[in-house]
Protein backbone atom coordinates (compact mmCIF):
# COMPACT_ATOMS: atom_id res chain seq x y z
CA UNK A 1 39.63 101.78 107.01
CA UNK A 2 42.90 102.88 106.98
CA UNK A 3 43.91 105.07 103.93
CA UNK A 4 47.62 104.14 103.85
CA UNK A 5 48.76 101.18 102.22
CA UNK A 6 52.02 100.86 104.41
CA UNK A 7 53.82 103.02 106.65
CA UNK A 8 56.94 102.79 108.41
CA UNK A 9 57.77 104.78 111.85
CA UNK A 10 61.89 104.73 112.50
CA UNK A 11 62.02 101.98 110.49
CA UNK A 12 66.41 100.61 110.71
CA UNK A 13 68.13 97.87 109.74
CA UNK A 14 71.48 97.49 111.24
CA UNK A 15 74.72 95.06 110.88
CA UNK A 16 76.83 95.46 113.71
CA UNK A 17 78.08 99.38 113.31
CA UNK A 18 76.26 99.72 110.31
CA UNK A 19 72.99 101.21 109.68
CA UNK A 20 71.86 99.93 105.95
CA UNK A 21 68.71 101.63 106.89
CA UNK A 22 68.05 104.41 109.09
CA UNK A 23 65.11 105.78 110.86
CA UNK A 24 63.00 105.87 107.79
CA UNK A 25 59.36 107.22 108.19
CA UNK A 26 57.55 106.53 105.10
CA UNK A 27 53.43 106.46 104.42
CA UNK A 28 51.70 105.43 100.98
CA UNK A 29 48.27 105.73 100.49
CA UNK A 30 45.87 104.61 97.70
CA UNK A 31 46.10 105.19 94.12
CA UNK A 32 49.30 105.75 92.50
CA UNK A 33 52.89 105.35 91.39
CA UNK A 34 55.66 105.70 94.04
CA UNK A 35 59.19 106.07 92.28
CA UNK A 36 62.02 105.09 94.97
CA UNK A 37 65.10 106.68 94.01
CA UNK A 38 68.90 106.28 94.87
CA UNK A 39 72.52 105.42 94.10
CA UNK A 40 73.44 101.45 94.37
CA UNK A 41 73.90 100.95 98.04
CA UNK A 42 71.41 103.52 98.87
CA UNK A 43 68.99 101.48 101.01
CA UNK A 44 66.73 100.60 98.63
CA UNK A 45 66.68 97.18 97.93
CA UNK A 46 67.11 96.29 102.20
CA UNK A 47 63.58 98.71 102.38
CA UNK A 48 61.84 96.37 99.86
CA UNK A 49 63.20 92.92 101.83
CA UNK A 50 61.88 94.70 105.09
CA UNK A 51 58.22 95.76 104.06
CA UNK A 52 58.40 91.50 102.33
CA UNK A 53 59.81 89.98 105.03
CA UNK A 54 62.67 88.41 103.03
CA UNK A 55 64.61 90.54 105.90
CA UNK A 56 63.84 90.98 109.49
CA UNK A 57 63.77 94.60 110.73
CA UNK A 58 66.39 96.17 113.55
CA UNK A 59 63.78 98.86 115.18
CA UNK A 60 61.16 100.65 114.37
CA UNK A 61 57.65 99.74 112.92
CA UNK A 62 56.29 98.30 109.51
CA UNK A 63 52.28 98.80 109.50
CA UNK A 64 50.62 97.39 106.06
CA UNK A 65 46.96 97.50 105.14
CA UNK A 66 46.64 99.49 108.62
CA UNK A 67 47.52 96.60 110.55
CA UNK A 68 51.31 95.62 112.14
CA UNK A 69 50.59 92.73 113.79
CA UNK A 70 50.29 89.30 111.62
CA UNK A 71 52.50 90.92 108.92
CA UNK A 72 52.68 87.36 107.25
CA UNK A 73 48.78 87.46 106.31
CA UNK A 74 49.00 91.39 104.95
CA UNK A 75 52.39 90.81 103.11
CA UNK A 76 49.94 88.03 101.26
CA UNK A 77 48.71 91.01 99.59
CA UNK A 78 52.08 92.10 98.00
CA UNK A 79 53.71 91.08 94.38
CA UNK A 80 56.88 91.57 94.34
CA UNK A 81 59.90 91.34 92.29
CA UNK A 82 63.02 91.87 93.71
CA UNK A 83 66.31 92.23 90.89
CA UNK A 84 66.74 89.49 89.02
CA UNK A 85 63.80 87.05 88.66
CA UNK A 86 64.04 83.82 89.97
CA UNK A 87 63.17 81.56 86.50
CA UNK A 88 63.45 77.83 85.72
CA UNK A 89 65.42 78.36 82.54
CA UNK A 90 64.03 74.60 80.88
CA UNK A 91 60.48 75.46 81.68
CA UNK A 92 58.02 77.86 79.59
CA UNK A 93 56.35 80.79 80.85
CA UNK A 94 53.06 78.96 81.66
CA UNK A 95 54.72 76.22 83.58
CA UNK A 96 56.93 78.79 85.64
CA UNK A 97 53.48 80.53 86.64
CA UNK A 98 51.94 77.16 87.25
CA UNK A 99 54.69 76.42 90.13
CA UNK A 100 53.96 80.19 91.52
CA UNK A 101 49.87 79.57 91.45
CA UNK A 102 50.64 75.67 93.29
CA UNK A 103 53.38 77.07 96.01
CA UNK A 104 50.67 80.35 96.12
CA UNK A 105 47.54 78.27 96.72
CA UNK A 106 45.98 80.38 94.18
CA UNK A 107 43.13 78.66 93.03
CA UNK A 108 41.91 79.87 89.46
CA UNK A 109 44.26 78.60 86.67
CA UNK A 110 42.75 81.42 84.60
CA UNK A 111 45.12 83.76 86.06
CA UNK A 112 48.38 81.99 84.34
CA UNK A 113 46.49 83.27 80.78
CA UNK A 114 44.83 86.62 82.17
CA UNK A 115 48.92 87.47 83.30
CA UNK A 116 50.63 86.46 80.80
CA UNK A 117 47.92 88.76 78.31
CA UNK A 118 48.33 91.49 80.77
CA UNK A 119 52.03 91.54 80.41
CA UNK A 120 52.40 90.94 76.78
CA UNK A 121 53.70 87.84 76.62
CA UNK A 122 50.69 85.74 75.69
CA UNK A 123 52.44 84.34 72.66
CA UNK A 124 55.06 83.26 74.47
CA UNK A 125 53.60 81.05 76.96
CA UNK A 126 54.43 78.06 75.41
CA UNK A 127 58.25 79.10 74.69
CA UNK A 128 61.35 77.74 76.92
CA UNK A 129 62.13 80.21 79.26
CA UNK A 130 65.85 79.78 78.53
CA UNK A 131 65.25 81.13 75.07
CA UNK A 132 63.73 84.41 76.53
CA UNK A 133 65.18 88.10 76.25
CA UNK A 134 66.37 89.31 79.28
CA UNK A 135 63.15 92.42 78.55
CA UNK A 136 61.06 88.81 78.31
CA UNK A 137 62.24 87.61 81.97
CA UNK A 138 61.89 90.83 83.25
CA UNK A 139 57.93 90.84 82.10
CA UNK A 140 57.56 87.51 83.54
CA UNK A 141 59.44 88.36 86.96
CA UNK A 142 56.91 90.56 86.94
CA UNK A 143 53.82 88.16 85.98
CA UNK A 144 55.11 86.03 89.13
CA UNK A 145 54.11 89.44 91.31
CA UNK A 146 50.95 90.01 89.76
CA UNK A 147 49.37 86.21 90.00
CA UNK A 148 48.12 86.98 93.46
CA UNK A 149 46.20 90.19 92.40
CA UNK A 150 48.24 92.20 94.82
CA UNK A 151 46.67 95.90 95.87
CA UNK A 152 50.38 96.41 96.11
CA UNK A 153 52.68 95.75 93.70
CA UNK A 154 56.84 96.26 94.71
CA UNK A 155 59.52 96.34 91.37
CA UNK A 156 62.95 96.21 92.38
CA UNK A 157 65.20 97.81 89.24
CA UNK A 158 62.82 96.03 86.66
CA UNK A 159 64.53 97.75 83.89
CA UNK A 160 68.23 97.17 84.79
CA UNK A 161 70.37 95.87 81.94
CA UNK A 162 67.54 96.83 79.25
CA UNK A 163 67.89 98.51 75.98
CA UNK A 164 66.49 102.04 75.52
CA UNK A 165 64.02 100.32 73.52
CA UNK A 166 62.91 97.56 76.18
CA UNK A 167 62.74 100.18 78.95
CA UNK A 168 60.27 102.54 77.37
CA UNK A 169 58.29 98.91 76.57
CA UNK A 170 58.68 98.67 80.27
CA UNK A 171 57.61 102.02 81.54
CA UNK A 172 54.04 101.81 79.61
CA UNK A 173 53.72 98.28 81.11
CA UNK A 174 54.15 99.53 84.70
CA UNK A 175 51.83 103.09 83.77
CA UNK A 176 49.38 100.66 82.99
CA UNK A 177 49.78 98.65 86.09
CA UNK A 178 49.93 101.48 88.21
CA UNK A 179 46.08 102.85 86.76
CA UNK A 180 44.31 100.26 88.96
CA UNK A 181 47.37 99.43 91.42
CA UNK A 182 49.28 100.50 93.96
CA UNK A 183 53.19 100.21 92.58
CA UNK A 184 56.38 101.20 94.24
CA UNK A 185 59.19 100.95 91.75
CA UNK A 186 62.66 100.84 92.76
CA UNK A 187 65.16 102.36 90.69
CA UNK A 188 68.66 104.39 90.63
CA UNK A 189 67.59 105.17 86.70
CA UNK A 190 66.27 108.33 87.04
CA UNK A 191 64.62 108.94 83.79
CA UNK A 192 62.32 106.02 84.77
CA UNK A 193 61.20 107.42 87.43
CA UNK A 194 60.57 110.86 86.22
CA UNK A 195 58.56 109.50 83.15
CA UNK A 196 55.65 107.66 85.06
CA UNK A 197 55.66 108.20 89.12
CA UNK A 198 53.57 110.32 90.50
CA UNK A 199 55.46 110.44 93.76
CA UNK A 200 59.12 110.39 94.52
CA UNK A 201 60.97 108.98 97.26
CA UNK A 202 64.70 109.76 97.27
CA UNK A 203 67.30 107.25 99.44
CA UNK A 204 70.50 107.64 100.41
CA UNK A 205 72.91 106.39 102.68
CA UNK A 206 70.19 104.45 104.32
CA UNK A 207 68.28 107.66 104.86
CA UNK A 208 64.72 108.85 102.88
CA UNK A 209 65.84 112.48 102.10
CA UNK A 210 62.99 113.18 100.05
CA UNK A 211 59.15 112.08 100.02
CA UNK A 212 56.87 114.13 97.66
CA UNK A 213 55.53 115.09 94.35
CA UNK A 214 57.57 115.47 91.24
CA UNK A 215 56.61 119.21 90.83
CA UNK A 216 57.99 119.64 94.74
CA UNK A 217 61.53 118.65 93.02
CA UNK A 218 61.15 121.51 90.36
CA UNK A 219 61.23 121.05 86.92
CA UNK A 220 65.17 118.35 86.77
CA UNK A 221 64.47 115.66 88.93
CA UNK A 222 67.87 114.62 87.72
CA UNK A 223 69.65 117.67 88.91
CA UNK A 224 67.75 117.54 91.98
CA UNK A 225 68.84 114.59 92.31
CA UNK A 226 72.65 114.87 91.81
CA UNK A 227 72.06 118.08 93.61
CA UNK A 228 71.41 115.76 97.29
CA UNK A 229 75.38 114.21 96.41
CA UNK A 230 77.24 117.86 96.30
């Protein structure tokens, strides 16, 4: 059994002249929280529609679960959320997760109650969504990804537009995710990231300039970070 959860080899995505990805080599294996850093523009977001499919790749390989052939069954594996949830506004949380689990062919119902629990918003389950914080959508952008059990769980800037106060609610939520998951979360907020990844991966200009710990960044990942723009 493979011990990588996905890997890329020269992984590109390119319109016309442009590379919006370049070349990217990138391997996660088991067990912890991957923080994927960079400006807006960066490459980040076209990554996470590449290793979903919601984007089809230029060259190079994608290789999930060890396999990169039948990407469609592996990427069954994945929850994702990618920027702003997609929510019916006039339903309540329970009935949005109801349409996931149907379109999903998930099975157990139980998992509308066990998610919304998990996330914190089991009180709200029977409340119109339109009536929600935007910290409330973001939680149950989030309970769409997680209905599926994924062993890999993609956030794409779940904290954007949050309060201080929200985004530390946030960052517990997603430490506690990422003690039995696998999570990437994508982020140009760097204080996220250096509160609960274990990992870093640093973007820019299509280009992964950084893959490591936090202690291989020193003791600023901020500065380290502003550092790459000089």
């Amino acid at each position: 059994m493979t011990k990588f959860i996905c890997e890329t080899k020269n992984l590109s995505k390119k319109y016309k002249d442009f590379y919006a990805l370049k070349n990217v080599n990138l391997t996660i294996p088991k067990g912890e929280i991957y923080g994927l850093v960079g400006e807006n523009g960066a490459g980040k977001t076209t990554l996470i529609r590449l290793l979903t499919g919601l984007n089809f790749k230029s060259e190079g390989e994608i290789i999930l679960f060890g396999h990169k052939d039948n990407l469609q069954h592996e990427r069954s594996k994945i929850g994702c959320t990618i920027e702003m949830p997609a929510l019916y506004k006039d339903m309540t949380a329970s009935q949005n997760l109801e349409v996931q689990r149907i379109q999903r062919g998930i099975p157990n119902k139980k998992c509308i109650t066990d998610t919304l629990e998990l996330i914190g918003l089991s009180n709200a389950g029977k409340k119109r969504v339109a009536n929600f914080s935007l910290g409330m959508k973001q939680r149950l952008g989030i309970a769409q990804a997680l209905l599926n059990d994924p062993k890999l769980i993609i956030l794409d800037e779940p904290t954007a537009g949050l309060d201080p106060k929200e985004r530390v609610r946030f960052r517990e939520l997603i430490a506690r995710l990422g003690k039995e998951n696998i999570v990437l979360l994508s982020t140009h907020i760097v204080s996220d990231v250096e509160h609960i990844a274990d990992q870093i991966l640093m973007m820019r200009n299509g280009q992964l300039i950084y893959s490591g710990t936090k202690e291989g960044v020193g003791t600023d990942l901020e500065k380290f970070y502003l550092d790459q723009f000089q």
